[in-house]
PDB file of N, CA and C in Angstrom:
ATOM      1  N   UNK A   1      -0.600  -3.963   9.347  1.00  0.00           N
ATOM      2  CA  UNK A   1      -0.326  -4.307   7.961  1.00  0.00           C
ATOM      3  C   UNK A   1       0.432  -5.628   7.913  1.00  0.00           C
ATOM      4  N   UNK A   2       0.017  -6.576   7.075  1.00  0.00           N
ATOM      5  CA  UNK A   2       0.685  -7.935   7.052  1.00  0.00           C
ATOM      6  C   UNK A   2       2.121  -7.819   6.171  1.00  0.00           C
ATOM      7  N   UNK A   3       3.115  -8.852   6.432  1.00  0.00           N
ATOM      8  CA  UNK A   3       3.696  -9.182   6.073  1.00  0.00           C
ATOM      9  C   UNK A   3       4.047  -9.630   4.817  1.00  0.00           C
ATOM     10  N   UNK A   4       2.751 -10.211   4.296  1.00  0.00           N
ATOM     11  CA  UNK A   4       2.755 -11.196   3.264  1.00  0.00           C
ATOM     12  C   UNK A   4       3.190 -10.792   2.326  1.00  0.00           C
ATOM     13  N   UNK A   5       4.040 -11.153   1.167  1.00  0.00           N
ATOM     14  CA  UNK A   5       4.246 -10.833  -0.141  1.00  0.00           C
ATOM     15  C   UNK A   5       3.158 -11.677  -0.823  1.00  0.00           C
ATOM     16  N   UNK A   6       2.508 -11.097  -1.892  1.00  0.00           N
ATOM     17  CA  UNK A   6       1.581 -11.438  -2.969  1.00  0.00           C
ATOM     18  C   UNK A   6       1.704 -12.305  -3.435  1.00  0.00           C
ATOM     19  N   UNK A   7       2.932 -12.414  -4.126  1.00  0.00           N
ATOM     20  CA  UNK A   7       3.535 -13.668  -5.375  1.00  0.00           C
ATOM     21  C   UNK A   7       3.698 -14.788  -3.816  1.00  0.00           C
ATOM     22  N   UNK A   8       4.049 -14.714  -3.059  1.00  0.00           N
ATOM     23  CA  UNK A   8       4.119 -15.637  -2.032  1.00  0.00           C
ATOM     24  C   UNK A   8       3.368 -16.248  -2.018  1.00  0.00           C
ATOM     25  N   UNK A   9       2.375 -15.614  -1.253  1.00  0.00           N
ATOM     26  CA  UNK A   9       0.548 -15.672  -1.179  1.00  0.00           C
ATOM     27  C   UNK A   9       0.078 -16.892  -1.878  1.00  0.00           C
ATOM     28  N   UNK A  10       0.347 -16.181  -3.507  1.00  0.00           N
ATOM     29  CA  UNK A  10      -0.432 -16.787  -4.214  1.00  0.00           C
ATOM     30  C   UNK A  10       0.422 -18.217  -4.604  1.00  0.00           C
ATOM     31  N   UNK A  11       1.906 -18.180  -4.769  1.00  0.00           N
ATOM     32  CA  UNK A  11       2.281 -19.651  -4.791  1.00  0.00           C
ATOM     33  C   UNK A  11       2.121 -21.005  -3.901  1.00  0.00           C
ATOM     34  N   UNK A  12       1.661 -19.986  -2.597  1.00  0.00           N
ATOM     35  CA  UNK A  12       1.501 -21.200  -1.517  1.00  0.00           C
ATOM     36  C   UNK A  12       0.264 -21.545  -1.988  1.00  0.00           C
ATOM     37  N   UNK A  13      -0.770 -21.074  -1.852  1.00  0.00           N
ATOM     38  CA  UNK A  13      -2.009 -21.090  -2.243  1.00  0.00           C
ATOM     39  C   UNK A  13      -2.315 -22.208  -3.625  1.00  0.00           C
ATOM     40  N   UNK A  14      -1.719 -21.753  -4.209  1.00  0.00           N
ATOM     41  CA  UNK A  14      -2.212 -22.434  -5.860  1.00  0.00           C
ATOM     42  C   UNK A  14      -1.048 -23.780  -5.598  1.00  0.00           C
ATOM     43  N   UNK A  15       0.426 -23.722  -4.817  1.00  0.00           N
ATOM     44  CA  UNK A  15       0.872 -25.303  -4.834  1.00  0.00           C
ATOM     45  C   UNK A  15       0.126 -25.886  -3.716  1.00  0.00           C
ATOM     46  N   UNK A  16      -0.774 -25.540  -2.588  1.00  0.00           N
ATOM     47  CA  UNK A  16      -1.562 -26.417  -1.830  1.00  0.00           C
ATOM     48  C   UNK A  16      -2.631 -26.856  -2.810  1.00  0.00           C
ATOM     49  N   UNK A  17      -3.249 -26.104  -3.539  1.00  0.00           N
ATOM     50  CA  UNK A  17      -4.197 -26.600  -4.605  1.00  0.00           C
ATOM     51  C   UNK A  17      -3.725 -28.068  -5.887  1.00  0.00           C
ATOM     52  N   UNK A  18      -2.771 -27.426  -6.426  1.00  0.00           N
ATOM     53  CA  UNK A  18      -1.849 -28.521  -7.320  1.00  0.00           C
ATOM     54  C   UNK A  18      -1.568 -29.671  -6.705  1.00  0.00           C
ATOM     55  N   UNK A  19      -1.191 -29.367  -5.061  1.00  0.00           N
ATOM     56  CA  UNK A  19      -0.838 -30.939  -4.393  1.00  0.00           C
ATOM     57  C   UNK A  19      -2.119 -31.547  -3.927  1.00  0.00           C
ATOM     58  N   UNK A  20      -3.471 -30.923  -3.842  1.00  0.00           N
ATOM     59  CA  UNK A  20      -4.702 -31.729  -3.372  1.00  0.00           C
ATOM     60  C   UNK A  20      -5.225 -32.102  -4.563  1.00  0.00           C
ATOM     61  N   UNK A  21      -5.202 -31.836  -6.047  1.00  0.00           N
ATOM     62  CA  UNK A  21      -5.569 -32.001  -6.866  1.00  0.00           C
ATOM     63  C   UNK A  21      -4.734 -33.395  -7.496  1.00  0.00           C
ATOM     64  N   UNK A  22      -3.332 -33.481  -6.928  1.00  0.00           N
ATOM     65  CA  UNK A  22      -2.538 -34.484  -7.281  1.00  0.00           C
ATOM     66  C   UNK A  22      -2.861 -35.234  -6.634  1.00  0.00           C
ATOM     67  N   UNK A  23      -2.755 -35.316  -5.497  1.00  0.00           N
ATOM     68  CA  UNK A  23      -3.654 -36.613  -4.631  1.00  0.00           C
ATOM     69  C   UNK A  23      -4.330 -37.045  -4.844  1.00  0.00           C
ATOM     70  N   UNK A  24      -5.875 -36.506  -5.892  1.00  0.00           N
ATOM     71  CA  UNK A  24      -7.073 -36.652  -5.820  1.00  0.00           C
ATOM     72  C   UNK A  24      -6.955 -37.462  -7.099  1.00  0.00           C
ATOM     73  N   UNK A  25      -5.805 -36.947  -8.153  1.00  0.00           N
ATOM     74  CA  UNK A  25      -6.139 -37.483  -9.428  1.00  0.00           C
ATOM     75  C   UNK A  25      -5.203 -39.506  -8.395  1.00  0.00           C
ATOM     76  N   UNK A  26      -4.226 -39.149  -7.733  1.00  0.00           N
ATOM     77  CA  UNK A  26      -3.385 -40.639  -7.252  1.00  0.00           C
ATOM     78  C   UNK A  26      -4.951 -41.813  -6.960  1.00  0.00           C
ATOM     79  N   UNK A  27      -5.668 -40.786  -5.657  1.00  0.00           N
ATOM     80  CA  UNK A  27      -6.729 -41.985  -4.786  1.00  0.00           C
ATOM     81  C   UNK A  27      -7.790 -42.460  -6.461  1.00  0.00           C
ATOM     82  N   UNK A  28      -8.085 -41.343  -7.171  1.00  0.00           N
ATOM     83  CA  UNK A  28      -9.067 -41.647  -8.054  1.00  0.00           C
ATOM     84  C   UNK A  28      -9.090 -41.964  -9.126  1.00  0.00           C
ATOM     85  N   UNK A  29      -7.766 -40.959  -9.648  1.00  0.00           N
ATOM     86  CA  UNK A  29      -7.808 -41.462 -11.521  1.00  0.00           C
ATOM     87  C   UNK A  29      -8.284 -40.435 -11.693  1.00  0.00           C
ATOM     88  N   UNK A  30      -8.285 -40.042 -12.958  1.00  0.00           N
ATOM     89  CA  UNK A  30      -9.145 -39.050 -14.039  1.00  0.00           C
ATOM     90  C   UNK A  30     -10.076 -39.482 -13.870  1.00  0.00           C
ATOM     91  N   UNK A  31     -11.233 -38.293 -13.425  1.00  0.00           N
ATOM     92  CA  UNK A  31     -12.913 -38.237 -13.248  1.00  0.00           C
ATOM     93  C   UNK A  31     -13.160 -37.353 -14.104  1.00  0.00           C
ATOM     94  N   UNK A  32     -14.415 -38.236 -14.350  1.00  0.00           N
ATOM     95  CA  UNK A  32     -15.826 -37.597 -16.151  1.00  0.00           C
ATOM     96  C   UNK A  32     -17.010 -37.801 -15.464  1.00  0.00           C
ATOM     97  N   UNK A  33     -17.320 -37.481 -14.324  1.00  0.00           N
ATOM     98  CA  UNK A  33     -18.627 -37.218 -14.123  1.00  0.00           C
ATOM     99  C   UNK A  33     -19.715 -36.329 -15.132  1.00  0.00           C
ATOM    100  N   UNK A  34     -21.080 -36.548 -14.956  1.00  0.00           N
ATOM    101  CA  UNK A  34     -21.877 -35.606 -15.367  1.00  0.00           C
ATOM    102  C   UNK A  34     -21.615 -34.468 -14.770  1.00  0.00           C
ATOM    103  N   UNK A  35     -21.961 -33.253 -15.203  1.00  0.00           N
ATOM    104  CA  UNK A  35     -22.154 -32.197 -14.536  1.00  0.00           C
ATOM    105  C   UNK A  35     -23.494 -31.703 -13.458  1.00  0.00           C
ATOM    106  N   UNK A  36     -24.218 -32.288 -13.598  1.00  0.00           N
ATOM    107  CA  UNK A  36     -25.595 -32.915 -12.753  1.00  0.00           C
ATOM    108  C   UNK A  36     -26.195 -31.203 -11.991  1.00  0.00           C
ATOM    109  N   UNK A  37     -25.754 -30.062 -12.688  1.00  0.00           N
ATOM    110  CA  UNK A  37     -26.301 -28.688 -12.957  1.00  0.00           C
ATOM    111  C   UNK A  37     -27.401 -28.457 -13.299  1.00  0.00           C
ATOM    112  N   UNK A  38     -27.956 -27.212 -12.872  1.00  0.00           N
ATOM    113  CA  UNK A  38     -29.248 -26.358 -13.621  1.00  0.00           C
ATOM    114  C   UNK A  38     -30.245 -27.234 -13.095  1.00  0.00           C
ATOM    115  N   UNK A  39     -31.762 -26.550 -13.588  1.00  0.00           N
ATOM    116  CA  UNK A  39     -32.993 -26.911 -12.874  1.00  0.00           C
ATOM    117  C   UNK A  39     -33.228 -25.959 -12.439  1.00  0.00           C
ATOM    118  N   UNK A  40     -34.930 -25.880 -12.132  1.00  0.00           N
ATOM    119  CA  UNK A  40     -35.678 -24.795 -11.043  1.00  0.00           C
ATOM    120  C   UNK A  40     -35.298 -24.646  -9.555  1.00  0.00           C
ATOM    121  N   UNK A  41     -35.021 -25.829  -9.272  1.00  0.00           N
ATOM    122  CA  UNK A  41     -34.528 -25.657  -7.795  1.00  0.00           C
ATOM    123  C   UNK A  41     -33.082 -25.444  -7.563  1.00  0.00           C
ATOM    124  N   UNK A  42     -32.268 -25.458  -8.373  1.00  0.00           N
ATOM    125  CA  UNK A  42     -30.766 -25.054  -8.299  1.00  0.00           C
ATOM    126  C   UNK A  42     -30.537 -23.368  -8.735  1.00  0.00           C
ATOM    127  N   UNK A  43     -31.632 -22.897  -9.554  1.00  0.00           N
ATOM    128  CA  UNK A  43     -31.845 -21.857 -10.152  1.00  0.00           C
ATOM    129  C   UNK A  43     -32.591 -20.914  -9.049  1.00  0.00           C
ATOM    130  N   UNK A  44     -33.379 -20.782  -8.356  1.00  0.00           N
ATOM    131  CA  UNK A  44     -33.887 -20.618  -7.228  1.00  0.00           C
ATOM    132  C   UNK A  44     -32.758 -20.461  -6.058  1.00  0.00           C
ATOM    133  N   UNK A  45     -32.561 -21.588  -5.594  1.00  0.00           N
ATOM    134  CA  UNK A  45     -31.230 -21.397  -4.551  1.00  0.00           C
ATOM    135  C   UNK A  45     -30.248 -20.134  -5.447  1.00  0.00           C
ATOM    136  N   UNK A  46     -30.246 -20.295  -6.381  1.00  0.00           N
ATOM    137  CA  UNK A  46     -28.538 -18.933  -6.595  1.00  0.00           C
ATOM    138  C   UNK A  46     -29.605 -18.020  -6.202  1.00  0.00           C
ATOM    139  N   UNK A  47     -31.226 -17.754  -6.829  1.00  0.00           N
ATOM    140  CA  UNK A  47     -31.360 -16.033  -6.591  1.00  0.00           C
ATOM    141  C   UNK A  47     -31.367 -16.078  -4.966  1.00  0.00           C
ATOM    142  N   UNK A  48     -31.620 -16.784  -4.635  1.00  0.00           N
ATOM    143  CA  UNK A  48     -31.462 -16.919  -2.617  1.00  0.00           C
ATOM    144  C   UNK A  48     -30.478 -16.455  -2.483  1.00  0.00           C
ATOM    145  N   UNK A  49     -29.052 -17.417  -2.715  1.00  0.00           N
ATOM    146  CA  UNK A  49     -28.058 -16.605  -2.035  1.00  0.00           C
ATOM    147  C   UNK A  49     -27.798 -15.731  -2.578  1.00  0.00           C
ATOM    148  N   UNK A  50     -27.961 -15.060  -3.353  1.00  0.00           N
ATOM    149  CA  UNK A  50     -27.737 -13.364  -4.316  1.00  0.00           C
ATOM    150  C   UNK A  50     -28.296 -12.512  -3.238  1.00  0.00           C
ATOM    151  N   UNK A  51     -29.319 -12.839  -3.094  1.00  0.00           N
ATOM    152  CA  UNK A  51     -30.120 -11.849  -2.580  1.00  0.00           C
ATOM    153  C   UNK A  51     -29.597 -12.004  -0.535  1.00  0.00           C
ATOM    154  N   UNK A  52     -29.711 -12.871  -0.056  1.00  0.00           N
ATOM    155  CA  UNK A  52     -28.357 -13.251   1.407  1.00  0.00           C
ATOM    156  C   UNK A  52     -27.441 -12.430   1.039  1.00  0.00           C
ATOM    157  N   UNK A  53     -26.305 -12.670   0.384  1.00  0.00           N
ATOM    158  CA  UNK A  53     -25.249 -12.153   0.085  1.00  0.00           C
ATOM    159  C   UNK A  53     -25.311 -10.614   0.049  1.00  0.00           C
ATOM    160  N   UNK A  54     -26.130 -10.045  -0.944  1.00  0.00           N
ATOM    161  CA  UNK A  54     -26.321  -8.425  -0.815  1.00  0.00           C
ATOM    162  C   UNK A  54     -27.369  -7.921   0.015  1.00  0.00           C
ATOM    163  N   UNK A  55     -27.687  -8.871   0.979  1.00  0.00           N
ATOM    164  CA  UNK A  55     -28.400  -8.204   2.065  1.00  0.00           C
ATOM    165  C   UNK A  55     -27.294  -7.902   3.353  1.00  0.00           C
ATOM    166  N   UNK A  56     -26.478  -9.306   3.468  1.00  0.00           N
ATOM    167  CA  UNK A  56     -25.132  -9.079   4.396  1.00  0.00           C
ATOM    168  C   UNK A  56     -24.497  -7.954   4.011  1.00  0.00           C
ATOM    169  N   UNK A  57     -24.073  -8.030   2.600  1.00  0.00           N
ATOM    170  CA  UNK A  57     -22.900  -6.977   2.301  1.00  0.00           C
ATOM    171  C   UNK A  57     -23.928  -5.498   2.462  1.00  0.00           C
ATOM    172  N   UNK A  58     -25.060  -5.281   2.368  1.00  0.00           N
ATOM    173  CA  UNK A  58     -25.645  -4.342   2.793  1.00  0.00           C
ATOM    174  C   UNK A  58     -25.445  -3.658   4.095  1.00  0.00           C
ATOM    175  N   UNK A  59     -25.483  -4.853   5.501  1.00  0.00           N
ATOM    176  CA  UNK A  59     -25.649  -4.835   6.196  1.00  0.00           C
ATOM    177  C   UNK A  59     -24.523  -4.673   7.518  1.00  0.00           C
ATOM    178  N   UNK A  60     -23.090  -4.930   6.600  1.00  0.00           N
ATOM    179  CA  UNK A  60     -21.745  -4.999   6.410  1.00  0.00           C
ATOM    180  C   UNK A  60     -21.479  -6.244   7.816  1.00  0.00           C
ATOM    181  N   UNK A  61     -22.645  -7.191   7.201  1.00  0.00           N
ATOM    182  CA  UNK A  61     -21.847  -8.287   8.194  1.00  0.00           C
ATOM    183  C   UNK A  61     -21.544  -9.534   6.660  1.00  0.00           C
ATOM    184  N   UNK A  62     -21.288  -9.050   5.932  1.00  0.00           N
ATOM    185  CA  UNK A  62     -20.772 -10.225   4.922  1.00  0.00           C
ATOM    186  C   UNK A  62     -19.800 -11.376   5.359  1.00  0.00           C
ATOM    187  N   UNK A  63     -19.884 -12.235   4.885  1.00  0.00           N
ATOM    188  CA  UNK A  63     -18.897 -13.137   5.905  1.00  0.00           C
ATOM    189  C   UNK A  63     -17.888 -14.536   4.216  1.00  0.00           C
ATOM    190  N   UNK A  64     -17.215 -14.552   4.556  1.00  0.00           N
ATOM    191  CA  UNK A  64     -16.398 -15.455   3.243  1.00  0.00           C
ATOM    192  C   UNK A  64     -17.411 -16.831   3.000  1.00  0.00           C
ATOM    193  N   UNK A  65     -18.320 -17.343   4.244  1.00  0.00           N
ATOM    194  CA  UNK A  65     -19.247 -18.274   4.074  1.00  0.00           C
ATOM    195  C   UNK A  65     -20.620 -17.982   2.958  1.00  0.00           C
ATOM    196  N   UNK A  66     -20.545 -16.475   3.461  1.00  0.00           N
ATOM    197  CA  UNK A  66     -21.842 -15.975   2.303  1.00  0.00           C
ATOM    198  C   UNK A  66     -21.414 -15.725   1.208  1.00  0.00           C
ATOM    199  N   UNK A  67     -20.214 -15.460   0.544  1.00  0.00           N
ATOM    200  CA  UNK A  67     -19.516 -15.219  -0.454  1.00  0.00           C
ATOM    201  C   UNK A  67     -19.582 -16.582  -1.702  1.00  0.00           C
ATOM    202  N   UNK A  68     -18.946 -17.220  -0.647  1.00  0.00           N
ATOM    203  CA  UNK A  68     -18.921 -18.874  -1.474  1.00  0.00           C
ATOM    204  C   UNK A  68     -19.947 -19.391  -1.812  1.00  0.00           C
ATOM    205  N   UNK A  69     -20.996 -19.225  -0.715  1.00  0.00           N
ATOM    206  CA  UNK A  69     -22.161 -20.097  -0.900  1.00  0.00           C
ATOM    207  C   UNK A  69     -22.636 -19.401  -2.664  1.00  0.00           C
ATOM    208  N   UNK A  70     -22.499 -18.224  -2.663  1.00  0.00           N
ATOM    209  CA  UNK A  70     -23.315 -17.370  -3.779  1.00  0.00           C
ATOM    210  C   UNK A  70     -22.679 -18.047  -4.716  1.00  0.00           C
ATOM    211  N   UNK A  71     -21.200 -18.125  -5.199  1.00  0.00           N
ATOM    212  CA  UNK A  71     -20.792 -18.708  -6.151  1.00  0.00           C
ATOM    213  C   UNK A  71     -21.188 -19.601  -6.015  1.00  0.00           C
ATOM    214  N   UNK A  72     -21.021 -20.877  -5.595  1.00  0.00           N
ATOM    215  CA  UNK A  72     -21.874 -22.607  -5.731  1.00  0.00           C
ATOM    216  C   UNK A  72     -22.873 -22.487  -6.278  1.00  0.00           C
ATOM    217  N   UNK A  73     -23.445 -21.854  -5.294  1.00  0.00           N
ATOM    218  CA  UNK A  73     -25.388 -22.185  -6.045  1.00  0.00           C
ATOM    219  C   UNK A  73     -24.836 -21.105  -7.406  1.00  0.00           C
ATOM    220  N   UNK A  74     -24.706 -20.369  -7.822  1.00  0.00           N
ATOM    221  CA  UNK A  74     -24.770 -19.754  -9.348  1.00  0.00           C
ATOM    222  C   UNK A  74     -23.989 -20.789 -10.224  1.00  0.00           C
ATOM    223  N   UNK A  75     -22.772 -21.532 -10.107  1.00  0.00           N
ATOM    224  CA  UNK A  75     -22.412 -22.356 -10.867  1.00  0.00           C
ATOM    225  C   UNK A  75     -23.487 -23.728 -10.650  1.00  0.00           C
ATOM    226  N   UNK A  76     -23.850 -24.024  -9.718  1.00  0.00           N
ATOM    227  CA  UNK A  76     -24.997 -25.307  -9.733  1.00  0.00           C
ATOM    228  C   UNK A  76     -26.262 -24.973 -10.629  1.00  0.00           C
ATOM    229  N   UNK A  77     -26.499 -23.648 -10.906  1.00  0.00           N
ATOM    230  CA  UNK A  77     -28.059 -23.201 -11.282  1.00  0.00           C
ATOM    231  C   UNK A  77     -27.402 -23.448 -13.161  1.00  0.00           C
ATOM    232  N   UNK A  78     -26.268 -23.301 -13.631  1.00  0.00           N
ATOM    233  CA  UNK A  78     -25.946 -22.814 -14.890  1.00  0.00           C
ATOM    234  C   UNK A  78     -26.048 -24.349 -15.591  1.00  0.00           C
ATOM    235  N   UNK A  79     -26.530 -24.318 -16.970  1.00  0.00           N
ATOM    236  CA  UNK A  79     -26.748 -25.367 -17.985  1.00  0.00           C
ATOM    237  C   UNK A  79     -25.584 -25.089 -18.935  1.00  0.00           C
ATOM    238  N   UNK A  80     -25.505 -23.899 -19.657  1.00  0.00           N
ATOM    239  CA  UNK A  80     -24.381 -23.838 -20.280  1.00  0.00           C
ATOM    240  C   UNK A  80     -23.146 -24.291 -19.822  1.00  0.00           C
ATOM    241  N   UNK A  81     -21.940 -25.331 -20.772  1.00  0.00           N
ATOM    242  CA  UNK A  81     -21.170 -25.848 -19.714  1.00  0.00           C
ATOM    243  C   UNK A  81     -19.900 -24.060 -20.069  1.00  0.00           C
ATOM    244  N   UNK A  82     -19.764 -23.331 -21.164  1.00  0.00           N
ATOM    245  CA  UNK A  82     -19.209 -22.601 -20.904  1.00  0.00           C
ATOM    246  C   UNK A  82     -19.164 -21.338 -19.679  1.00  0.00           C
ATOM    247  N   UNK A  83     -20.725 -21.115 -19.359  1.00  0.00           N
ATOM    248  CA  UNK A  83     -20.881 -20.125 -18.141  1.00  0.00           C
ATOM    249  C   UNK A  83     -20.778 -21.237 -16.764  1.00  0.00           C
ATOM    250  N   UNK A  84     -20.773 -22.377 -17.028  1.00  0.00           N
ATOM    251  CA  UNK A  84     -20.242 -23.238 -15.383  1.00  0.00           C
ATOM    252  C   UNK A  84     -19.024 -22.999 -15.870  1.00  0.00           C
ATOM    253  N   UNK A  85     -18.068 -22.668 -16.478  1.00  0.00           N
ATOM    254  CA  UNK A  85     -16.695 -23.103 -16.103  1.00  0.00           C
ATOM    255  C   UNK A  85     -16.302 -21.635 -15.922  1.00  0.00           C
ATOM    256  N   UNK A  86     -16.765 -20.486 -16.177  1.00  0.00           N
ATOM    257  CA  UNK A  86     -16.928 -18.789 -15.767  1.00  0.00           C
ATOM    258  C   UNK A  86     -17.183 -18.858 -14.265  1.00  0.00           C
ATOM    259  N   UNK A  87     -18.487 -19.663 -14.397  1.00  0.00           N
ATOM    260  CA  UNK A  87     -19.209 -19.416 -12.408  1.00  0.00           C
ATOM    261  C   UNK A  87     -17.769 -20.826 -11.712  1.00  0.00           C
ATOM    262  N   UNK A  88     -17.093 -21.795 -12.331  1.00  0.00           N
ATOM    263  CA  UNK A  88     -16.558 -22.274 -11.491  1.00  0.00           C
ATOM    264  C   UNK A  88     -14.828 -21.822 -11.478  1.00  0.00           C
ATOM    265  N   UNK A  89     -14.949 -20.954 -12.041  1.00  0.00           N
ATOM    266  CA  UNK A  89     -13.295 -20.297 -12.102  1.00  0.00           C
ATOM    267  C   UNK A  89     -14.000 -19.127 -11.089  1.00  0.00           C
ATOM    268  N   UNK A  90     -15.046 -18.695 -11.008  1.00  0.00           N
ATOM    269  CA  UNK A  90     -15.510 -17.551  -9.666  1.00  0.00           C
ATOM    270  C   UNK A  90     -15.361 -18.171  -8.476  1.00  0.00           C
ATOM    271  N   UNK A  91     -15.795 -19.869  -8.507  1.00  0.00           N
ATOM    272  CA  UNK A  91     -16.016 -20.819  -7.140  1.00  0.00           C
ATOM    273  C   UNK A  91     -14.250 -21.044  -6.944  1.00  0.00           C
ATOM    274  N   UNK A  92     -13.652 -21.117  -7.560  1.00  0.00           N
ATOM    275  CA  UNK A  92     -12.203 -21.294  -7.575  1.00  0.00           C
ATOM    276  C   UNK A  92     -11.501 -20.229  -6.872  1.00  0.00           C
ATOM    277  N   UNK A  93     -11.887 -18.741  -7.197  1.00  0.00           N
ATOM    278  CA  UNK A  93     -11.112 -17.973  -6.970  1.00  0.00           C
ATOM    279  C   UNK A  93     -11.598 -17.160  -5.367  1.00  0.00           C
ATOM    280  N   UNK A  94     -13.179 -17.213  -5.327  1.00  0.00           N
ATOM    281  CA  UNK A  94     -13.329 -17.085  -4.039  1.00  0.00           C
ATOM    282  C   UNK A  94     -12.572 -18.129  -2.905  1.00  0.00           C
ATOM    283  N   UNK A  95     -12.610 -19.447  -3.180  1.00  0.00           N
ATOM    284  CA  UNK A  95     -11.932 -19.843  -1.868  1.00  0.00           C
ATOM    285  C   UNK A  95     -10.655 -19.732  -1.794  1.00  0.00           C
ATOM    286  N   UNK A  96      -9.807 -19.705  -3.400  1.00  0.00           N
ATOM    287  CA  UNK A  96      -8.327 -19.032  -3.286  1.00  0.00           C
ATOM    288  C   UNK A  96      -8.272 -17.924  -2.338  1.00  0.00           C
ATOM    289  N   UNK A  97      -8.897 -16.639  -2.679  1.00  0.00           N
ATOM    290  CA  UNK A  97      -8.702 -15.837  -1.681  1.00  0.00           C
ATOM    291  C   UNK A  97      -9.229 -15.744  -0.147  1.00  0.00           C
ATOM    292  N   UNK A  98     -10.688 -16.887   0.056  1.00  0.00           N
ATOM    293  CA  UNK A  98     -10.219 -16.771   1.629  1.00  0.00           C
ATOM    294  C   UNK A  98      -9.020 -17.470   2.098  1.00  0.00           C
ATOM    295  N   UNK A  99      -8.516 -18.163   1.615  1.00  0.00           N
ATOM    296  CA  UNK A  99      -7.298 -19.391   1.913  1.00  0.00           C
ATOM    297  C   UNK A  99      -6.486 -17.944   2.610  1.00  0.00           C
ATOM    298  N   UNK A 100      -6.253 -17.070   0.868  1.00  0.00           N
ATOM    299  CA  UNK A 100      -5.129 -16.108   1.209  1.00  0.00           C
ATOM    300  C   UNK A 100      -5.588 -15.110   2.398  1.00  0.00           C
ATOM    301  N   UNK A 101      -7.175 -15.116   2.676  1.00  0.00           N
ATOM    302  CA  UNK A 101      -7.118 -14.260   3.983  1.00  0.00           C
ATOM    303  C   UNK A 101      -6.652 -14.861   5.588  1.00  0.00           C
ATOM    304  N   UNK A 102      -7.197 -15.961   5.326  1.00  0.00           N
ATOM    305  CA  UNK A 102      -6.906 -16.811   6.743  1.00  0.00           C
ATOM    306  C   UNK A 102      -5.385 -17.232   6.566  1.00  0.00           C
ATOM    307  N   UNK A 103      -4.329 -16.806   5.584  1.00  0.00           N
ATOM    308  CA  UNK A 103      -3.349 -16.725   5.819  1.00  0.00           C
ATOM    309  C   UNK A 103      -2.613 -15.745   6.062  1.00  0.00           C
ATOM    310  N   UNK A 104      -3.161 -14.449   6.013  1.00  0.00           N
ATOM    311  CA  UNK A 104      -3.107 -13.606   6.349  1.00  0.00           C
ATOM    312  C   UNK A 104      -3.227 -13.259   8.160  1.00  0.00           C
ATOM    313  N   UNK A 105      -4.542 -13.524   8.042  1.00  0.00           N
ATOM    314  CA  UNK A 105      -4.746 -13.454   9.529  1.00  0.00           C
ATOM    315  C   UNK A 105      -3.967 -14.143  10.897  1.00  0.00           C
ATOM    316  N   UNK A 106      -3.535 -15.234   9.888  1.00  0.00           N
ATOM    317  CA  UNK A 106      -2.713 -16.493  10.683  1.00  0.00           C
ATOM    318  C   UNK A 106      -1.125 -15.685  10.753  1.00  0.00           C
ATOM    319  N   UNK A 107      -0.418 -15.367   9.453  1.00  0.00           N
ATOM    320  CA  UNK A 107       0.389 -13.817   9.584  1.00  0.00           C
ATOM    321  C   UNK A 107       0.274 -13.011  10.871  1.00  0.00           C
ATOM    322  N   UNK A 108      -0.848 -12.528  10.962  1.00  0.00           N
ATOM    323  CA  UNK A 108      -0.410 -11.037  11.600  1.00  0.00           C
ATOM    324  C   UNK A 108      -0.456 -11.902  13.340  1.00  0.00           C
ATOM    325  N   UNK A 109      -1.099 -13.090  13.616  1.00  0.00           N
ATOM    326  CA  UNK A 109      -1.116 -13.293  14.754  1.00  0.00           C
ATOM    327  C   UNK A 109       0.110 -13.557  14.995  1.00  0.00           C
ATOM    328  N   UNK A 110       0.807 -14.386  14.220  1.00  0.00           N
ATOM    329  CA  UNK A 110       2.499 -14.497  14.295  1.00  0.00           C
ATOM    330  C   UNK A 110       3.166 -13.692  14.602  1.00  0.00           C
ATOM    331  N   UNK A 111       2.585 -12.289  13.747  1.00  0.00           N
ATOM    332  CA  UNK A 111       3.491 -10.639  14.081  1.00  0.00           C
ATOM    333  C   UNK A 111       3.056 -10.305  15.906  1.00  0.00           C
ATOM    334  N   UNK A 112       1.837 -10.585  15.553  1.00  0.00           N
ATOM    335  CA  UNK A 112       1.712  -9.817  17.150  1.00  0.00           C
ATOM    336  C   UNK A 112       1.928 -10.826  18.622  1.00  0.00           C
ATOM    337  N   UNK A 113       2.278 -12.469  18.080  1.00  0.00           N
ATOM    338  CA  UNK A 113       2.931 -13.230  18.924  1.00  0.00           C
ATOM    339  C   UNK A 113       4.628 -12.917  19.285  1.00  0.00           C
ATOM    340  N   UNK A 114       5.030 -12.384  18.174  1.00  0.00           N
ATOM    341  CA  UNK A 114       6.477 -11.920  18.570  1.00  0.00           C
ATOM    342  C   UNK A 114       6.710 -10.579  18.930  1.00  0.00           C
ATOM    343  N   UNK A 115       6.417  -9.895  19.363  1.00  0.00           N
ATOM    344  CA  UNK A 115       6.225  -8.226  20.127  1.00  0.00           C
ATOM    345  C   UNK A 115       5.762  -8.565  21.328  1.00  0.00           C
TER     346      UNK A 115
END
């Protein structure tokens, strides 16, 4: 069982995010790109990885790589800009939580480096 406290977790997590996001706005400035979304072939790729994804998790070799990929391609396939910012608060929160697993994991090796 890890160590980690939650609220911890999640402050490290979301101020590594706030400080790469601060950097990004320093090197670049405020960016207005297009959203350059949706299409048959972006629409296609999500049912791909949908269907990857619940074949792994079927298969119980799911992996945080197949996880993410599913969110991307579903926010890349979406035209509506309100359901991209749904599918990209999903793309947001999946890699929040592998962050918080591989900090986790990075945790318990610490625990079992000191025993």
């Amino acid at each position: 069982m890890s160590n980690i406290n939650p609220d911890t977790a999640y402050s490290r997590v979301y101020g590594d995010i706030a400080r790469e996001r601060a950097a990004q706005d320093a090197k670049w400035g405020e960016q207005n790109h297009p959203d350059g979304t949706a299409g048959p072939g972006r629409r296609a790729a999500a049912r791909s990885a949908k269907l990857w994804t619940n074949s792994q998790a079927a298969e119980r070799t799911l992996a945080w790589a197949d996880v993410l990929e599913e969110e991307v391609a579903e926010a890349l396939a979406e035209d509506d800009p309100a359901k991209l910012r749904a599918e990209l608060v999903q793309v947001a929160a999946v890699a929040a939580a592998w962050i918080e697993a591989i900090d986790r994991r990075s945790a318990l090796l610490e625990d079992t480096d000191e025993r």
